[in-house]
C-alpha atoms as a PDB file:
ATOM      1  CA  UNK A   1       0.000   0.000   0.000  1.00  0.00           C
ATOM      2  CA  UNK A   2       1.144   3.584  -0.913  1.00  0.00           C
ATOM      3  CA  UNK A   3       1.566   6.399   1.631  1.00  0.00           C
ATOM      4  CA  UNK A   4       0.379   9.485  -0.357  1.00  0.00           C
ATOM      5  CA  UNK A   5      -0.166  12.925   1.173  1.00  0.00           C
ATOM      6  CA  UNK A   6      -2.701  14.346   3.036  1.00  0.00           C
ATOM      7  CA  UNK A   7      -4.423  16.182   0.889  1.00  0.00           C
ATOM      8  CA  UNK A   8      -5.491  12.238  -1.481  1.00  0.00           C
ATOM      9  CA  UNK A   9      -7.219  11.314   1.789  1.00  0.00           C
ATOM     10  CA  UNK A  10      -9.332  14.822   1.886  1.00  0.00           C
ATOM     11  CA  UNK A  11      -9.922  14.528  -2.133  1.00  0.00           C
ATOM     12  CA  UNK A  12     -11.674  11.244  -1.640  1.00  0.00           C
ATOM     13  CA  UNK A  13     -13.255  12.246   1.493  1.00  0.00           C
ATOM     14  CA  UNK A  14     -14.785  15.081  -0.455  1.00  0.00           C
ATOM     15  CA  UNK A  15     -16.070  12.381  -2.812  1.00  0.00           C
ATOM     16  CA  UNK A  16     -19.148  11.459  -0.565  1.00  0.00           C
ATOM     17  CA  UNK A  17     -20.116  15.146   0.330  1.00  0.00           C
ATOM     18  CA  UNK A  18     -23.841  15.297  -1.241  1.00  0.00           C
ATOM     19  CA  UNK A  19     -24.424  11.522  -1.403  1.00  0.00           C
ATOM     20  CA  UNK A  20     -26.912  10.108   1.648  1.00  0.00           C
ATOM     21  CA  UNK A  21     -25.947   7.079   3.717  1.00  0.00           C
ATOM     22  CA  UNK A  22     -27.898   3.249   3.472  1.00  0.00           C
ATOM     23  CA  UNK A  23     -27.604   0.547   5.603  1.00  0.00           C
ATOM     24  CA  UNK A  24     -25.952   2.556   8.318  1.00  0.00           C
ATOM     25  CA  UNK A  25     -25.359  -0.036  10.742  1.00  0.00           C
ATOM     26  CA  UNK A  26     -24.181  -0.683  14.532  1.00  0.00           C
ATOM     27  CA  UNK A  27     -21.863  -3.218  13.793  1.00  0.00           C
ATOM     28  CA  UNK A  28     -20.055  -5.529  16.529  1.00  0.00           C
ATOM     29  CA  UNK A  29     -19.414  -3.670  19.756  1.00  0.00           C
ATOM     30  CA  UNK A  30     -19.350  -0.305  18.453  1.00  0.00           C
ATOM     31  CA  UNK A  31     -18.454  -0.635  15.504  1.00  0.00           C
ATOM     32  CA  UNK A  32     -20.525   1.479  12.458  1.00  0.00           C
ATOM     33  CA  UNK A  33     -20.825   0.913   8.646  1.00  0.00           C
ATOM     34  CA  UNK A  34     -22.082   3.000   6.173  1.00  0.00           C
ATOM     35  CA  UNK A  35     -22.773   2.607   2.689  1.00  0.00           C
ATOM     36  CA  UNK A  36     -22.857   5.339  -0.291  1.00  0.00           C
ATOM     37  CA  UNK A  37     -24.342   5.340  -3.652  1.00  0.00           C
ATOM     38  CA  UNK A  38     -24.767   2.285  -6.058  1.00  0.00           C
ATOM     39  CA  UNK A  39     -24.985  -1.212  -4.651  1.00  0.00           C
ATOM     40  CA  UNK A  40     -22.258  -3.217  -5.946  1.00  0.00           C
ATOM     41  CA  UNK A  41     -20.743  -6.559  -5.031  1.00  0.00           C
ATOM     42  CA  UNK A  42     -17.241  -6.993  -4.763  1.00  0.00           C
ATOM     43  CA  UNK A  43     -15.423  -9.302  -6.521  1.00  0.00           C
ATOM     44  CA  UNK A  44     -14.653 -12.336  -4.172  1.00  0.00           C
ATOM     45  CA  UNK A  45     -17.544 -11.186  -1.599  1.00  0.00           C
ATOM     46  CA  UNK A  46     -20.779 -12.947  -1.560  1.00  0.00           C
ATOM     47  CA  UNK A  47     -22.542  -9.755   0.151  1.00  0.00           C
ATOM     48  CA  UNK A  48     -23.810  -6.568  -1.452  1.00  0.00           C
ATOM     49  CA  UNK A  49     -22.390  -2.795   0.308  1.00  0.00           C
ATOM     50  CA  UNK A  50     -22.418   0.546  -1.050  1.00  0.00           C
ATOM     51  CA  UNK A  51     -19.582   1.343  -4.027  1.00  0.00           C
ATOM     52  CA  UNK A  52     -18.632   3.907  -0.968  1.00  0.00           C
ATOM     53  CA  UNK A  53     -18.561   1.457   2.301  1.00  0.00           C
ATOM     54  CA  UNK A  54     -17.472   3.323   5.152  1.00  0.00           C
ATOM     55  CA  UNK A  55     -16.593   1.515   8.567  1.00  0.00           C
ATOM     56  CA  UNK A  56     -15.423   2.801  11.674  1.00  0.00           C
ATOM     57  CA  UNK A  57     -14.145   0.144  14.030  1.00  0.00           C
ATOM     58  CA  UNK A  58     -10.798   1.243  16.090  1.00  0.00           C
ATOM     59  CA  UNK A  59     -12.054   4.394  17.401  1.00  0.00           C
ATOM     60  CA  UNK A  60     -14.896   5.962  19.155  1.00  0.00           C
ATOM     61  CA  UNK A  61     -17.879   8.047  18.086  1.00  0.00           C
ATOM     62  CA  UNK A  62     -20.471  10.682  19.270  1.00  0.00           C
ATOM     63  CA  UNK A  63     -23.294  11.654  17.525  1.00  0.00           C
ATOM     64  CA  UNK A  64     -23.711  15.477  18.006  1.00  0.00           C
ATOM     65  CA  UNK A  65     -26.878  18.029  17.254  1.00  0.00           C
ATOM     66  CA  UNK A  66     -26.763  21.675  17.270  1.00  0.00           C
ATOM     67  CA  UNK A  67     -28.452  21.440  20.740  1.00  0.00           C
ATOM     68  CA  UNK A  68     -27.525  17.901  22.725  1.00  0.00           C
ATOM     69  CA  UNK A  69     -24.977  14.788  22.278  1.00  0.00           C
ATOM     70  CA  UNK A  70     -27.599  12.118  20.746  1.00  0.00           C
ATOM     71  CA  UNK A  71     -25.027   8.945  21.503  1.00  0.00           C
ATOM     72  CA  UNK A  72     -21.451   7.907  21.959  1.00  0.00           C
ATOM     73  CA  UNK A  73     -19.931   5.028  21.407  1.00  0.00           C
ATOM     74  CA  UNK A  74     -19.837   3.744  25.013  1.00  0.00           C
ATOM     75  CA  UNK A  75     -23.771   4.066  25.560  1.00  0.00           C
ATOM     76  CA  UNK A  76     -26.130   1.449  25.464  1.00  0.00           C
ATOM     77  CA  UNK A  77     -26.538  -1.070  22.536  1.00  0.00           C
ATOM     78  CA  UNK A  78     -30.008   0.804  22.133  1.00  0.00           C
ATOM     79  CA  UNK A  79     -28.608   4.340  22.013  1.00  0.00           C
ATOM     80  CA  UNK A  80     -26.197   3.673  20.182  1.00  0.00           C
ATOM     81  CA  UNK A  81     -28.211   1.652  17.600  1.00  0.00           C
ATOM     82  CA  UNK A  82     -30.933   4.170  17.741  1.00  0.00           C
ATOM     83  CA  UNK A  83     -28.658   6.997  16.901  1.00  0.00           C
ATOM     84  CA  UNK A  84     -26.679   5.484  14.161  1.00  0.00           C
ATOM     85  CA  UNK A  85     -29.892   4.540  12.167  1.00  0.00           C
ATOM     86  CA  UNK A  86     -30.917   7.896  12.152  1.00  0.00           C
ATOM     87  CA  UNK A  87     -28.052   9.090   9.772  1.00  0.00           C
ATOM     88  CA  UNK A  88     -30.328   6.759   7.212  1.00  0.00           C
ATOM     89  CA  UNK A  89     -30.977   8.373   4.156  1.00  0.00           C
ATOM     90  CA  UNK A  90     -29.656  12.204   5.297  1.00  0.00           C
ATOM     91  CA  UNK A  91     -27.609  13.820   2.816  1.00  0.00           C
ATOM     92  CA  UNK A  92     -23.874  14.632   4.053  1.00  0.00           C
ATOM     93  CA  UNK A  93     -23.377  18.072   3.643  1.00  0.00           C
ATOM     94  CA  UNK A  94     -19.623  18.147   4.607  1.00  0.00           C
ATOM     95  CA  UNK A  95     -16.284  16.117   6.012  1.00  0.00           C
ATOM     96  CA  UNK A  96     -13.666  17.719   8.020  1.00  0.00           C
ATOM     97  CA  UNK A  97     -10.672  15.481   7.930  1.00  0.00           C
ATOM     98  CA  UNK A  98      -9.108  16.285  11.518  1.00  0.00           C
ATOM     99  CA  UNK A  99      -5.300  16.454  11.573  1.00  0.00           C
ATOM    100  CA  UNK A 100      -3.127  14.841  13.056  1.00  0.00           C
ATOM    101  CA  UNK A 101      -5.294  12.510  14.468  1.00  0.00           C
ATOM    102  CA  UNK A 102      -7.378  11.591  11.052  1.00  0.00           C
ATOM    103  CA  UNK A 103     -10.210  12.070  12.991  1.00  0.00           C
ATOM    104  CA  UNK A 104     -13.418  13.166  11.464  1.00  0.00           C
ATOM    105  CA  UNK A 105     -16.144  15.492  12.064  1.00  0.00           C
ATOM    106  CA  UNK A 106     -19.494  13.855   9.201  1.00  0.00           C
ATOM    107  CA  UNK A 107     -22.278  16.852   9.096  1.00  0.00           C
ATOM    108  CA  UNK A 108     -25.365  15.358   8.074  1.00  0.00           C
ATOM    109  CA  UNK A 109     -27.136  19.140   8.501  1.00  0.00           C
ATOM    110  CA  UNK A 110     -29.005  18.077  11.793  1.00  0.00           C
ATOM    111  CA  UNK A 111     -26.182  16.209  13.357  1.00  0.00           C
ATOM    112  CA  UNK A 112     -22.706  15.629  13.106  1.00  0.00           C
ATOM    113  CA  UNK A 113     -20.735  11.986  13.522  1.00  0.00           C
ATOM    114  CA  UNK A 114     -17.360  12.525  15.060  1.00  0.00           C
ATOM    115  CA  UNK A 115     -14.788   9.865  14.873  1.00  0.00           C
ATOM    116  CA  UNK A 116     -11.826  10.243  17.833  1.00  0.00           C
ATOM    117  CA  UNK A 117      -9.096   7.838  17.096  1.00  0.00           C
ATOM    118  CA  UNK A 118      -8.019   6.410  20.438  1.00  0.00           C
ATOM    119  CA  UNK A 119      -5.081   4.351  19.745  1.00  0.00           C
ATOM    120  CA  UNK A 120      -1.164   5.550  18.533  1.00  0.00           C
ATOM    121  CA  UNK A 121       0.648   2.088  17.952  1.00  0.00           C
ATOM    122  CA  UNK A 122      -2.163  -0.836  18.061  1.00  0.00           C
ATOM    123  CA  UNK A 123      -5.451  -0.240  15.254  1.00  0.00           C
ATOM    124  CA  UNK A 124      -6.822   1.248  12.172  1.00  0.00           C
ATOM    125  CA  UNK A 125      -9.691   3.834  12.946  1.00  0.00           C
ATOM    126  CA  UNK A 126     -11.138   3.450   9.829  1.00  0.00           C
ATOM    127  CA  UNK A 127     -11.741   2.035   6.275  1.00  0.00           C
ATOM    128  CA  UNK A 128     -13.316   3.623   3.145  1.00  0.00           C
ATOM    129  CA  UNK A 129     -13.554   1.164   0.542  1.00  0.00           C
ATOM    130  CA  UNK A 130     -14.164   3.224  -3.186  1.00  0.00           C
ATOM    131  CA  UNK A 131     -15.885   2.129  -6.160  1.00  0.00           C
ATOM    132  CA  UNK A 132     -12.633   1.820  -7.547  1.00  0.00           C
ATOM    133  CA  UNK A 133     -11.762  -0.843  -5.337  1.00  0.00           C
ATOM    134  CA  UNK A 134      -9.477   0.959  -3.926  1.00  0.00           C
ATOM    135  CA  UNK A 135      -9.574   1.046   0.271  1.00  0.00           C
ATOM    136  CA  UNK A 136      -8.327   3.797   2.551  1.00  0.00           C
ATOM    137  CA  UNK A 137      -7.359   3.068   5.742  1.00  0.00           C
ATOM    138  CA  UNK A 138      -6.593   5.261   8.696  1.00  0.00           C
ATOM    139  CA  UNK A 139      -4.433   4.408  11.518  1.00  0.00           C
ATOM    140  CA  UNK A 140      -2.764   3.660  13.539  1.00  0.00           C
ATOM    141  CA  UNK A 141      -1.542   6.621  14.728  1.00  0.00           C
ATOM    142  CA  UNK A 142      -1.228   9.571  12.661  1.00  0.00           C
ATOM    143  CA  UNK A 143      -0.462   7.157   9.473  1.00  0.00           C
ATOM    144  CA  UNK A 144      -2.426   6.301   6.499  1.00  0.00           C
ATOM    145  CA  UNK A 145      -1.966   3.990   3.420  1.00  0.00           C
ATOM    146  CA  UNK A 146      -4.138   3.314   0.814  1.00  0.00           C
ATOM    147  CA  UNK A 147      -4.153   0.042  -1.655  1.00  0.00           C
ATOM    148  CA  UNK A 148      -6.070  -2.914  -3.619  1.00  0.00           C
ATOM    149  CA  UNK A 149      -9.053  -3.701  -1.138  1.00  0.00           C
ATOM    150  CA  UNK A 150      -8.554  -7.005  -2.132  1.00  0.00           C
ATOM    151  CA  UNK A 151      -5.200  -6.909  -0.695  1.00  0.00           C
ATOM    152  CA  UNK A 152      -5.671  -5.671   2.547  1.00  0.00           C
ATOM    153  CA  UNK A 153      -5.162  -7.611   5.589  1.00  0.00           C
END
């Protein structure tokens, strides 16, 4: 996997601004997906996803309004699953890559999903797979690499 700049991972973030999440899902623990545009399934995967599959998984989460936190990562399976379906179907109006963390701030107009990477040395905080079948993948750390998402392991 390359090692490219910064400002790759911020183009292709930009690439989902204006398209609405599907089958946003609490995964295990507190883990979330998210799928963009088309459905489309990969070659050498049984299962159908977005051609944009976002998933979250070494970090945590809070889901923000103007007004209250709706959930964090550490609430109840309940809260936590209530919260993350409501992202279904709203347009994302923005992504703010945070640096150098590679956290993210998601503004869905109503709410906004932020993503605090927790660990330095140990996990990825996330994974955007791209219709290209290429896969992005932050963490750990500071670090980033990008690659063949059917080479990554």
């Amino acid at each position: 996997m390359s090692e490219p700049g910064v400002a790759a991972l911020v183009e292709v973030l930009d690439s989902l601004v204006g398209l609405a999440p599907w089958r946003v899902r609490l995964g295990h623990g507190n883990f979330v997906t998210a799928d963009f545009g088309r459905v489309v399934v990969p070659p050498g995967e049984s299962g159908e996803r977005g051609e944009w599959h976002l998933w979250i998984y070494g970090a945590a989460w809070r889901i923000d309004s103007a007004r209250d936190v709706v959930a964090g990562s550490e609430d109840t399976r309940e809260v936590m699953s209530a919260a993350v379906g409501g992202l279904e179907g709203e347009r994302l109006l923005g992504v703010r890559l945070r640096t150098p963390s590679l956290g993210l701030d998601l503004d869905f107009g109503g709410v906004v999903l932020r993503v605090f990477p927790v660990t330095t040395r140990v996990e990825d905080h996330w994974m955007l797979f791209t219709p290209s079948g290429e896969v992005f993948v932050a963490g750990p750390g500071s670090r980033w690499r990008s690659g063949d998402a059917s080479r990554i392991g």
